[in-house]
PDB file of N, CA and C in Angstrom:
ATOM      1  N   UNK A   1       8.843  -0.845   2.611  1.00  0.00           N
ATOM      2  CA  UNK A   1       8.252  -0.143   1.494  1.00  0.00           C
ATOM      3  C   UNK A   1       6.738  -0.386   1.509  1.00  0.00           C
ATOM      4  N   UNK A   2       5.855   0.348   1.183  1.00  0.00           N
ATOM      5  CA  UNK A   2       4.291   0.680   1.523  1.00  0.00           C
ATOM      6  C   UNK A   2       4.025   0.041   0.051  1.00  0.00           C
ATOM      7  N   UNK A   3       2.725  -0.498   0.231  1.00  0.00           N
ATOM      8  CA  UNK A   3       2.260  -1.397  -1.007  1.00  0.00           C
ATOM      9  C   UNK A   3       1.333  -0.391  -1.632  1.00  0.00           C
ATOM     10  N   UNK A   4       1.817   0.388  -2.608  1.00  0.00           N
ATOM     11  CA  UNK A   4       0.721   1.445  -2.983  1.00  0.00           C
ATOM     12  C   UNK A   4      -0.417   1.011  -3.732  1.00  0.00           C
ATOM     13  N   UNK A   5      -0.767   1.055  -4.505  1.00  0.00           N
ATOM     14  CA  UNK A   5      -2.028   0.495  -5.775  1.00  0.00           C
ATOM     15  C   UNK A   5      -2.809   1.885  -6.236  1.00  0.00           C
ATOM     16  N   UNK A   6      -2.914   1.975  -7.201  1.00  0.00           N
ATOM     17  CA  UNK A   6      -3.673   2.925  -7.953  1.00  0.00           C
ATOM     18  C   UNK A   6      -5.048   3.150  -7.037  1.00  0.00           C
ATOM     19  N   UNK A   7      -5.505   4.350  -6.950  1.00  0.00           N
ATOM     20  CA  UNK A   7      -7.096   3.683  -6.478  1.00  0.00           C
ATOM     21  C   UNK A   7      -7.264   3.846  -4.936  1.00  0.00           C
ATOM     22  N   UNK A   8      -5.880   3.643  -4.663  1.00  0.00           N
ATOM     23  CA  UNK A   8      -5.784   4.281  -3.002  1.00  0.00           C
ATOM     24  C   UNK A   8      -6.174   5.671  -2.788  1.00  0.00           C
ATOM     25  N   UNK A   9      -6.413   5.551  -1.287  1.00  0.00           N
ATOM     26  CA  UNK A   9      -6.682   7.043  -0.650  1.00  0.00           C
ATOM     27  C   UNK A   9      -5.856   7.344   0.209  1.00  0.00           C
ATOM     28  N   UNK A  10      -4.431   8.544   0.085  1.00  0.00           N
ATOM     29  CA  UNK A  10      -4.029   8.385   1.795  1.00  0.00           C
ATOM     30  C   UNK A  10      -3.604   9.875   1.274  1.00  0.00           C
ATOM     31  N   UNK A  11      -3.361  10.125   2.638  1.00  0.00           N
ATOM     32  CA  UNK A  11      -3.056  11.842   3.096  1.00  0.00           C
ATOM     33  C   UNK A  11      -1.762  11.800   3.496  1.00  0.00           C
ATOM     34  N   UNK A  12      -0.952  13.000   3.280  1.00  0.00           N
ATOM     35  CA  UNK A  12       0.618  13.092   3.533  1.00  0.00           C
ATOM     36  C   UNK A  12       0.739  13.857   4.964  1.00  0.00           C
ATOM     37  N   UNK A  13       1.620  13.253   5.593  1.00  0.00           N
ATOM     38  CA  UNK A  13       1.778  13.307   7.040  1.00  0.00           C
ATOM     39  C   UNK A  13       2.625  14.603   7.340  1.00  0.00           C
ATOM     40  N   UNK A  14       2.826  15.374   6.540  1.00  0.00           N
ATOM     41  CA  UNK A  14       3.378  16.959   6.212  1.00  0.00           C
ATOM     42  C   UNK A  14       3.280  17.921   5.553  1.00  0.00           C
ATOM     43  N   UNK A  15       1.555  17.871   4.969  1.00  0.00           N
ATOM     44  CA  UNK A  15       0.823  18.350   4.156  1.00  0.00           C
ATOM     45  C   UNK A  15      -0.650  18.269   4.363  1.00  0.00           C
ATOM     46  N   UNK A  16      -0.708  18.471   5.314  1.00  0.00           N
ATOM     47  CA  UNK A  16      -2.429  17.841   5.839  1.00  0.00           C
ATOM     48  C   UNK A  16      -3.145  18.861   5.091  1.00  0.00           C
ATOM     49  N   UNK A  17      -2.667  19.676   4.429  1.00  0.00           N
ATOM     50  CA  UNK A  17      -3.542  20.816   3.970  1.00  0.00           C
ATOM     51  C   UNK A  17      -4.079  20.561   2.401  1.00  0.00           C
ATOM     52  N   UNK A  18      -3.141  19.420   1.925  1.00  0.00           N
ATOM     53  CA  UNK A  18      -3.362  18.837   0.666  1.00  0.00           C
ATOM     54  C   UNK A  18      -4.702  18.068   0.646  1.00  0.00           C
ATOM     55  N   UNK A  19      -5.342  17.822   1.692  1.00  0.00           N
ATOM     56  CA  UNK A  19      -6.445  16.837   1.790  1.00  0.00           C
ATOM     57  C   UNK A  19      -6.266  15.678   1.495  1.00  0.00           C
ATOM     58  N   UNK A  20      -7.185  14.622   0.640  1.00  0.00           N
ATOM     59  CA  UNK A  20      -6.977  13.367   0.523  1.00  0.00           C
ATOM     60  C   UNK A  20      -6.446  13.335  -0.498  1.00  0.00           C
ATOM     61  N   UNK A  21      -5.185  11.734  -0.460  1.00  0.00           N
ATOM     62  CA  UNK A  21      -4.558  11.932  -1.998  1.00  0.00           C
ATOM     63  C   UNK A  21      -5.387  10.641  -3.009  1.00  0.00           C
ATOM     64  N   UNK A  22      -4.940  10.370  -4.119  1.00  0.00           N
ATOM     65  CA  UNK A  22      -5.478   9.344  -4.870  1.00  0.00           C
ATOM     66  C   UNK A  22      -4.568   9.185  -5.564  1.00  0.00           C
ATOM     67  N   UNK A  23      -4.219   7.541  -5.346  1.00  0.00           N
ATOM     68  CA  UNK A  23      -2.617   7.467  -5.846  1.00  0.00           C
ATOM     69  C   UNK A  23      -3.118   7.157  -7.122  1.00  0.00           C
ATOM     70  N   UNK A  24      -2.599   7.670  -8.098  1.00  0.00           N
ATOM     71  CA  UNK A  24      -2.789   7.667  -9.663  1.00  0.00           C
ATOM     72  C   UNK A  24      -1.662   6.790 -10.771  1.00  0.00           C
ATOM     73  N   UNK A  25      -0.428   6.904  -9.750  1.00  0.00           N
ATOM     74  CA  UNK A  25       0.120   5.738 -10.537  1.00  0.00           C
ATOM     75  C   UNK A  25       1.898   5.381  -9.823  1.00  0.00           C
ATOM     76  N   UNK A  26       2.212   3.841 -10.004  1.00  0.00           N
ATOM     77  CA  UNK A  26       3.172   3.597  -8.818  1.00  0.00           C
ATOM     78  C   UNK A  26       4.392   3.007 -10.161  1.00  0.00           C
ATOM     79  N   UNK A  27       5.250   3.811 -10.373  1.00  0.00           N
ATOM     80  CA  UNK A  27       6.080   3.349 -11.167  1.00  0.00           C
ATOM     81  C   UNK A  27       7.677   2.933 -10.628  1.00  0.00           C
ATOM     82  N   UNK A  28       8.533   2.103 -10.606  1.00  0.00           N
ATOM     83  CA  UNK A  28       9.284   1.588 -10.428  1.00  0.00           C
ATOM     84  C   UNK A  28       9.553   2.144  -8.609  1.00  0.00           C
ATOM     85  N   UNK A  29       9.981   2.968  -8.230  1.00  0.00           N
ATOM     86  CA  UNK A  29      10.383   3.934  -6.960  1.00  0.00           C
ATOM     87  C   UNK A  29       9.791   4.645  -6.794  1.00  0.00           C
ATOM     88  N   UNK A  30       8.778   4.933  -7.620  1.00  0.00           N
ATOM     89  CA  UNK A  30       7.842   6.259  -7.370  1.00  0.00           C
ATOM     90  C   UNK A  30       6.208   6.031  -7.129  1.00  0.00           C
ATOM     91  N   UNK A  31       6.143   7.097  -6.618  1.00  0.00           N
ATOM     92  CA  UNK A  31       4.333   6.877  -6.190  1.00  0.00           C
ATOM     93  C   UNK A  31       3.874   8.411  -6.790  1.00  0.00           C
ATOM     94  N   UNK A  32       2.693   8.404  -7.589  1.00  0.00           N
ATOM     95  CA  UNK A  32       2.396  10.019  -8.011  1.00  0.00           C
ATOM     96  C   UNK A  32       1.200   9.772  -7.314  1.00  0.00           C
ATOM     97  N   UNK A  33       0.639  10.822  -6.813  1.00  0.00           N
ATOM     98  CA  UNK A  33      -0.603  11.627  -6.093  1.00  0.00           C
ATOM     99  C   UNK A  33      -1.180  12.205  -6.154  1.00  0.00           C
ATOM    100  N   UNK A  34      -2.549  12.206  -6.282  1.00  0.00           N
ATOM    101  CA  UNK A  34      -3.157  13.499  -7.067  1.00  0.00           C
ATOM    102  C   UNK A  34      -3.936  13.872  -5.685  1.00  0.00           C
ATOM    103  N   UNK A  35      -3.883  15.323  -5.418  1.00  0.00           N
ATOM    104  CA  UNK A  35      -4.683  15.650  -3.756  1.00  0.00           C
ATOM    105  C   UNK A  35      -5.957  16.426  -4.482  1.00  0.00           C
ATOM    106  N   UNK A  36      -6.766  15.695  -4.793  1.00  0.00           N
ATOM    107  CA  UNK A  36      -8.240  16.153  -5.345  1.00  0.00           C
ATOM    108  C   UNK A  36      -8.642  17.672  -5.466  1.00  0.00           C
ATOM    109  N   UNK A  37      -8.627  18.070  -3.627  1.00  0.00           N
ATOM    110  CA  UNK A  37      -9.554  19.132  -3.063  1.00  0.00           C
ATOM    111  C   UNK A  37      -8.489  20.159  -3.045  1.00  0.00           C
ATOM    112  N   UNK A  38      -7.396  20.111  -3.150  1.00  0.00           N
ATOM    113  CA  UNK A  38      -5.973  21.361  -3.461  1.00  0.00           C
ATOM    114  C   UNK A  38      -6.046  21.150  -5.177  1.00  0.00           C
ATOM    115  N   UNK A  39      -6.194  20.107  -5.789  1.00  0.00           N
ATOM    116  CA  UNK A  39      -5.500  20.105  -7.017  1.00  0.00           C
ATOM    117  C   UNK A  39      -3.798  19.799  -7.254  1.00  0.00           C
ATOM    118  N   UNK A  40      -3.338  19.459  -6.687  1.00  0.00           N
ATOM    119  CA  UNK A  40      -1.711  19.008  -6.444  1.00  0.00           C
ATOM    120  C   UNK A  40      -1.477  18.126  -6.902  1.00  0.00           C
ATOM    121  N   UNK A  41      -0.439  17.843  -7.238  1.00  0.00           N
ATOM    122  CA  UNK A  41       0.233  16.536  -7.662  1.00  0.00           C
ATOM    123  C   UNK A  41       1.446  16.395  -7.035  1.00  0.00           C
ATOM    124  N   UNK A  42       1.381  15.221  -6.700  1.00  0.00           N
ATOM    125  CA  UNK A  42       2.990  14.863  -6.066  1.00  0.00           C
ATOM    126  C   UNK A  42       3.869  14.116  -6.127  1.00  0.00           C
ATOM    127  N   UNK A  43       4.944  13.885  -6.430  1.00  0.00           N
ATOM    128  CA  UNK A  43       5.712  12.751  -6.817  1.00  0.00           C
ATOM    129  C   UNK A  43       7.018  11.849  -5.393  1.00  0.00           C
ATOM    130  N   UNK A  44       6.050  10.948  -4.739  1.00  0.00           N
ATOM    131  CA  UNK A  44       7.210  10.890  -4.137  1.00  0.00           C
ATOM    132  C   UNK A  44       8.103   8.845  -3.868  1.00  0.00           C
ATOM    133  N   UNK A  45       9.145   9.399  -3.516  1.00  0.00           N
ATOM    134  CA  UNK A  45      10.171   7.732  -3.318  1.00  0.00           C
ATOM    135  C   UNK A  45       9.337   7.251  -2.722  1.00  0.00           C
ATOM    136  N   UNK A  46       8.810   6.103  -3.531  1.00  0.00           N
ATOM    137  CA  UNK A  46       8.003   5.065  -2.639  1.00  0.00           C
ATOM    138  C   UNK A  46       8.259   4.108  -1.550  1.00  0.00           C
ATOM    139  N   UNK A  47       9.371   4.315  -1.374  1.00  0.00           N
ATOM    140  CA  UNK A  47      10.276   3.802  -0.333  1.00  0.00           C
ATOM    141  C   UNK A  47      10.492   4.900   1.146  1.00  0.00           C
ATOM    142  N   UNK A  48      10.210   6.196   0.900  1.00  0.00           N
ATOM    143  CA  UNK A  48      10.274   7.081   1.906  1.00  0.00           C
ATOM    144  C   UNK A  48       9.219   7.896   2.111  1.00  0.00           C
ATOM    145  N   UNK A  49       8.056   7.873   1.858  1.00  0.00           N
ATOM    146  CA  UNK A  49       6.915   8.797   1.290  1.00  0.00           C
ATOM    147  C   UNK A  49       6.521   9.142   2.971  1.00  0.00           C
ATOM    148  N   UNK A  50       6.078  10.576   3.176  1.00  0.00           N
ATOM    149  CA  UNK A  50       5.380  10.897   4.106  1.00  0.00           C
ATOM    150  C   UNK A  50       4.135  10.743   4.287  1.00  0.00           C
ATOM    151  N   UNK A  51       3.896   9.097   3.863  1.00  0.00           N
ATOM    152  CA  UNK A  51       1.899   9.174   3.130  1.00  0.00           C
ATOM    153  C   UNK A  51       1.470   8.020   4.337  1.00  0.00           C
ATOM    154  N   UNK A  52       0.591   8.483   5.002  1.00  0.00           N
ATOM    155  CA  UNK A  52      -0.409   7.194   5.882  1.00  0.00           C
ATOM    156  C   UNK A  52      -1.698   6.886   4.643  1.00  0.00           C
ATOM    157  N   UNK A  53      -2.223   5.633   5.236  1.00  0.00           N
ATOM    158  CA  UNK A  53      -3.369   5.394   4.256  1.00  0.00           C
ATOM    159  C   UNK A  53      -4.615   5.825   5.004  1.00  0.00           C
ATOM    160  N   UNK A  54      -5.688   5.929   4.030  1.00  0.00           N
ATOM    161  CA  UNK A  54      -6.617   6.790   4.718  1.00  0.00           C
ATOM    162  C   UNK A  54      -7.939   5.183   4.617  1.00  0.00           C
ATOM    163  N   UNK A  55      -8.315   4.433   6.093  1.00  0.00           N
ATOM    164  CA  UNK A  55      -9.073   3.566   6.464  1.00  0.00           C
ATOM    165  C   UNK A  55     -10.087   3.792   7.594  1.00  0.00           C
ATOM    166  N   UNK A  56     -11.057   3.789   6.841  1.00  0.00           N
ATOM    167  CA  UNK A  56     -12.724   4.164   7.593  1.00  0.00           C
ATOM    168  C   UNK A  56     -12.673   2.916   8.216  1.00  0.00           C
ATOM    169  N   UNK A  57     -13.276   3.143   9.675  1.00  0.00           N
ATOM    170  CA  UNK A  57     -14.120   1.852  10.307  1.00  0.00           C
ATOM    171  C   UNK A  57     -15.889   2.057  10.336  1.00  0.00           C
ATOM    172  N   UNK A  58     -16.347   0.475  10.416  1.00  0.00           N
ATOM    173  CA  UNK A  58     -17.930   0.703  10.768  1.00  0.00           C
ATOM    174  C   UNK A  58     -18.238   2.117  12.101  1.00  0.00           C
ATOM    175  N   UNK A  59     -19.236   2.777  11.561  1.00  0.00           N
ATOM    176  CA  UNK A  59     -19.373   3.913  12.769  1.00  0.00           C
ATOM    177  C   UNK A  59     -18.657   4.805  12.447  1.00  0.00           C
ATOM    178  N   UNK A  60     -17.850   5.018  11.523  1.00  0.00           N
ATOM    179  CA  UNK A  60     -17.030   6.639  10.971  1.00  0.00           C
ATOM    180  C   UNK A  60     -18.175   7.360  10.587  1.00  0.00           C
ATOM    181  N   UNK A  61     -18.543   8.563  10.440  1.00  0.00           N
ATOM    182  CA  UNK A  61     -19.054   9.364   9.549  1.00  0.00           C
ATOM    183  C   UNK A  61     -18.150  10.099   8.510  1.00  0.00           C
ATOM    184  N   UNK A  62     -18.117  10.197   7.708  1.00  0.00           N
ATOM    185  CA  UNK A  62     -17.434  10.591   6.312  1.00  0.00           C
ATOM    186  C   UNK A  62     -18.007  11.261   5.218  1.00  0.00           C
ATOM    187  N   UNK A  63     -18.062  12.407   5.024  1.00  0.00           N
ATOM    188  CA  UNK A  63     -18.499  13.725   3.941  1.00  0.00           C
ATOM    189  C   UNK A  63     -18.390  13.244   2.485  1.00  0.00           C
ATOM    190  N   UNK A  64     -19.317  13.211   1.805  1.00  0.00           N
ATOM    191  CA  UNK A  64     -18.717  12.866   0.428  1.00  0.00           C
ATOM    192  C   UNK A  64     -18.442  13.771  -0.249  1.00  0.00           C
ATOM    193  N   UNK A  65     -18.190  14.084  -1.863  1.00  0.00           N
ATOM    194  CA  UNK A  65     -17.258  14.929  -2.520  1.00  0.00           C
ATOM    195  C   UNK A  65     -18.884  15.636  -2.693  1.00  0.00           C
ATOM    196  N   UNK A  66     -19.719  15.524  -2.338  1.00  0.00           N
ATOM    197  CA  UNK A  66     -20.939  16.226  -3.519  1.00  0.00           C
ATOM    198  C   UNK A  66     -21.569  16.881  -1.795  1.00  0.00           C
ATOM    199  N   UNK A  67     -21.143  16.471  -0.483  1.00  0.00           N
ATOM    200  CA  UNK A  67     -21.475  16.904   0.596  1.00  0.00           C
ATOM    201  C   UNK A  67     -22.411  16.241   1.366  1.00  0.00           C
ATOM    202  N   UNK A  68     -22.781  15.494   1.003  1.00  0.00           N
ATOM    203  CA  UNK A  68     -23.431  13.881   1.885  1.00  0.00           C
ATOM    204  C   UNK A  68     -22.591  13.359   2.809  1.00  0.00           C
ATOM    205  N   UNK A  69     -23.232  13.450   4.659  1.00  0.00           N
ATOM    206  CA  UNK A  69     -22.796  12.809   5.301  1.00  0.00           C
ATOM    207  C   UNK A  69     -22.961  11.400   5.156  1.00  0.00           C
ATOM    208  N   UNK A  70     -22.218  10.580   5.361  1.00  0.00           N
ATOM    209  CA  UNK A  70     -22.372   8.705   5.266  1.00  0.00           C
ATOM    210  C   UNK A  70     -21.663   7.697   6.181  1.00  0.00           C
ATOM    211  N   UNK A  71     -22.600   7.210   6.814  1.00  0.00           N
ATOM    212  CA  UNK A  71     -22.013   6.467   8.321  1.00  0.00           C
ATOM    213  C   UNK A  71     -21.550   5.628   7.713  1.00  0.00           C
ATOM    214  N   UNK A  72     -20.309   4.629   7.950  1.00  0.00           N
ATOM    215  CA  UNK A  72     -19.976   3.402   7.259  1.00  0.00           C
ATOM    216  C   UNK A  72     -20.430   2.553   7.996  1.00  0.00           C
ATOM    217  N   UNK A  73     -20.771   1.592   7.590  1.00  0.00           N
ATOM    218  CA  UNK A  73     -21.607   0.414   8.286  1.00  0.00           C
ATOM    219  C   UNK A  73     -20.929  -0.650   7.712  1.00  0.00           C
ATOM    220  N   UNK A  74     -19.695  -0.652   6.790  1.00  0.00           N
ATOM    221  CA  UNK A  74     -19.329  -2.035   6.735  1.00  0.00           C
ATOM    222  C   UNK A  74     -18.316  -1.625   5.574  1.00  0.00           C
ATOM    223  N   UNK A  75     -17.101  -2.412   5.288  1.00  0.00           N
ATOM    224  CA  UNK A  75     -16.654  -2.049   4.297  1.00  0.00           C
ATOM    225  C   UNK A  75     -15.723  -3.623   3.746  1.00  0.00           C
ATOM    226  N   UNK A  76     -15.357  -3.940   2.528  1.00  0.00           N
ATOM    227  CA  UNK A  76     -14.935  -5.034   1.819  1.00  0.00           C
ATOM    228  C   UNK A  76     -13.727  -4.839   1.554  1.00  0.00           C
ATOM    229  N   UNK A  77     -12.257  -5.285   1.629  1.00  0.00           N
ATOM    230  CA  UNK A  77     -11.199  -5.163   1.291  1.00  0.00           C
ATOM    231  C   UNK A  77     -10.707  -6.295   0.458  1.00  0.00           C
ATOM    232  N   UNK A  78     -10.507  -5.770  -1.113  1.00  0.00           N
ATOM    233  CA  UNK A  78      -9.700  -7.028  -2.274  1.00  0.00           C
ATOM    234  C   UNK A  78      -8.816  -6.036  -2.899  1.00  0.00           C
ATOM    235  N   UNK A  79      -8.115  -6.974  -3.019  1.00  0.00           N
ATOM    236  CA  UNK A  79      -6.776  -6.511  -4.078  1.00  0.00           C
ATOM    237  C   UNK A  79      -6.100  -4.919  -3.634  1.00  0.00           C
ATOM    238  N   UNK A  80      -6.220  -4.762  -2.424  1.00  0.00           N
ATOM    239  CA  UNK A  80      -5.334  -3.785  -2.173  1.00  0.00           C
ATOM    240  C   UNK A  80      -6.348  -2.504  -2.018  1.00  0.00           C
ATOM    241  N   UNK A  81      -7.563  -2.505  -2.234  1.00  0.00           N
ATOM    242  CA  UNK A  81      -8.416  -1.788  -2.515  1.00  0.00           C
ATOM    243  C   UNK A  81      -9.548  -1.934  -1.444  1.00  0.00           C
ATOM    244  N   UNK A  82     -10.266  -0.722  -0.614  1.00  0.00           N
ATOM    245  CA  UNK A  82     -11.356  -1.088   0.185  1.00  0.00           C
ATOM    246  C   UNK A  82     -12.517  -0.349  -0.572  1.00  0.00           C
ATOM    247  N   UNK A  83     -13.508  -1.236  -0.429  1.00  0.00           N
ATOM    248  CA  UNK A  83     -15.001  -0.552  -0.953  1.00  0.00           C
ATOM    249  C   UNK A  83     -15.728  -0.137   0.411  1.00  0.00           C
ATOM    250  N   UNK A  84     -16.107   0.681   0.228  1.00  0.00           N
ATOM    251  CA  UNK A  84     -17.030   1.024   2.008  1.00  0.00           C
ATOM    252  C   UNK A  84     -18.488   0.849   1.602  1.00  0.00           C
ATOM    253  N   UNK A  85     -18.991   0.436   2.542  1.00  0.00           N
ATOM    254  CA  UNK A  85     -20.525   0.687   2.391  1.00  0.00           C
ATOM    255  C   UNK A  85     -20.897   1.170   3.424  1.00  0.00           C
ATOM    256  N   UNK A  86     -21.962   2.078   3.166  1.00  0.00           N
ATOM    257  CA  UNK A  86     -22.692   2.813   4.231  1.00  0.00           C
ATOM    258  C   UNK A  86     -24.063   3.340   4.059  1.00  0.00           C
ATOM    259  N   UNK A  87     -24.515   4.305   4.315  1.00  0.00           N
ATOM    260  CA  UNK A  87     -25.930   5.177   4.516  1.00  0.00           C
ATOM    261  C   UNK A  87     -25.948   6.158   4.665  1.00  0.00           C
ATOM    262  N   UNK A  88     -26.251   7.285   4.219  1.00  0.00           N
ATOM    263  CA  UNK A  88     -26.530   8.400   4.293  1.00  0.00           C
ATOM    264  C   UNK A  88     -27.475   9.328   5.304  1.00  0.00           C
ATOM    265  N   UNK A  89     -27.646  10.679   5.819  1.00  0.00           N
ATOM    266  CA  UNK A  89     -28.695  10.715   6.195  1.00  0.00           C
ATOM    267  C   UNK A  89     -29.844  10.663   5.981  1.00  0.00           C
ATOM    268  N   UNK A  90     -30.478  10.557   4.978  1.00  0.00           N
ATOM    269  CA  UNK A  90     -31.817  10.230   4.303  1.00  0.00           C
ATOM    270  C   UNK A  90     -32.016   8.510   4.363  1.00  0.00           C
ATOM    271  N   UNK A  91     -31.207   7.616   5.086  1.00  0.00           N
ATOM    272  CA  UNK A  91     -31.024   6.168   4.779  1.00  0.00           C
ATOM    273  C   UNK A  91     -30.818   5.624   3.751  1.00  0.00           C
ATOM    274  N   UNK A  92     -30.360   6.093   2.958  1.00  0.00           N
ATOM    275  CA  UNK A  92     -30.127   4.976   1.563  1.00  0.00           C
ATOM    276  C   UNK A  92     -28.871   4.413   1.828  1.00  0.00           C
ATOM    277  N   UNK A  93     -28.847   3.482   1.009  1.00  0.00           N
ATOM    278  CA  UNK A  93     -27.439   2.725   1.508  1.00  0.00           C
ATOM    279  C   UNK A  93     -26.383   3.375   0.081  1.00  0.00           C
ATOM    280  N   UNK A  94     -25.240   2.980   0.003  1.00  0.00           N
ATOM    281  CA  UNK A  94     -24.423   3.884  -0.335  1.00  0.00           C
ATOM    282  C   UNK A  94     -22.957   2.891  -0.649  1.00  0.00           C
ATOM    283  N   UNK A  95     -22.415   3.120  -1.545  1.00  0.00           N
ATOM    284  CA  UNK A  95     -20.944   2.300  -1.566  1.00  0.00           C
ATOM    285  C   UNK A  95     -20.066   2.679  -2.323  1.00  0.00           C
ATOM    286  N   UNK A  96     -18.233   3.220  -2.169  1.00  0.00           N
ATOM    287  CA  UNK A  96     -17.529   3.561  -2.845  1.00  0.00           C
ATOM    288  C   UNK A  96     -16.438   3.055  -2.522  1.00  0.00           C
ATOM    289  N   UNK A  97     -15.330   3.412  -3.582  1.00  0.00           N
ATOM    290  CA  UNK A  97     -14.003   2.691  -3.448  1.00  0.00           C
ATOM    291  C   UNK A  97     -13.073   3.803  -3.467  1.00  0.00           C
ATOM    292  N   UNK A  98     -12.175   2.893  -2.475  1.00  0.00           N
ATOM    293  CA  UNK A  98     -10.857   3.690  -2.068  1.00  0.00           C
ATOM    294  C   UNK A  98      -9.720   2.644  -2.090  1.00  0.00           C
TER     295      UNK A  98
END
């Protein structure tokens, strides 16, 4: 069984068209999903879910929601949760959670 946590980012492995999900809440057997960039919601057995997690390495480039490319240059993992840090093309440095 996959350790979900609120706050996650992962994409469904039979729905790639849903984009990224954001798990919104993990109740007894269940995992709900919200896929941002479709607008979807999904409800599935958290025990069988077609969901990979979605994990940047240093050197990814990654689009943000507002359209900023951002190289990751490093990222922090607590409580189930990764923060990325990175830079943009203009160089500023940059940090969000997934």
């Amino acid at each position: 069984m996959e350790n979900f946590i609120p706050g996650q980012r992962w994409i469904s492995n039979t729905e790639s068209e849903l984009g990224l999900g954001l798990i919104l809440e993990v109740v007894s057997n269940r995992v709900v999903v919200l896929f941002l960039a479709s607008d979807e919601k999904r409800i599935y057995a958290r025990d069988n879910s077609p969901l990979t997690r979605v994990k940047f390495s240093a050197g990814d480039i990654v689009e943000s929601i507002d359209g900023n490319k951002i190289t990751v240059t490093g990222l922090i993992e607590q409580d189930g949760l990764i923060t990325y840090v990175g830079k943009t093309n203009q160089d500023r440095k940059f940090g969000w959670m997934k």
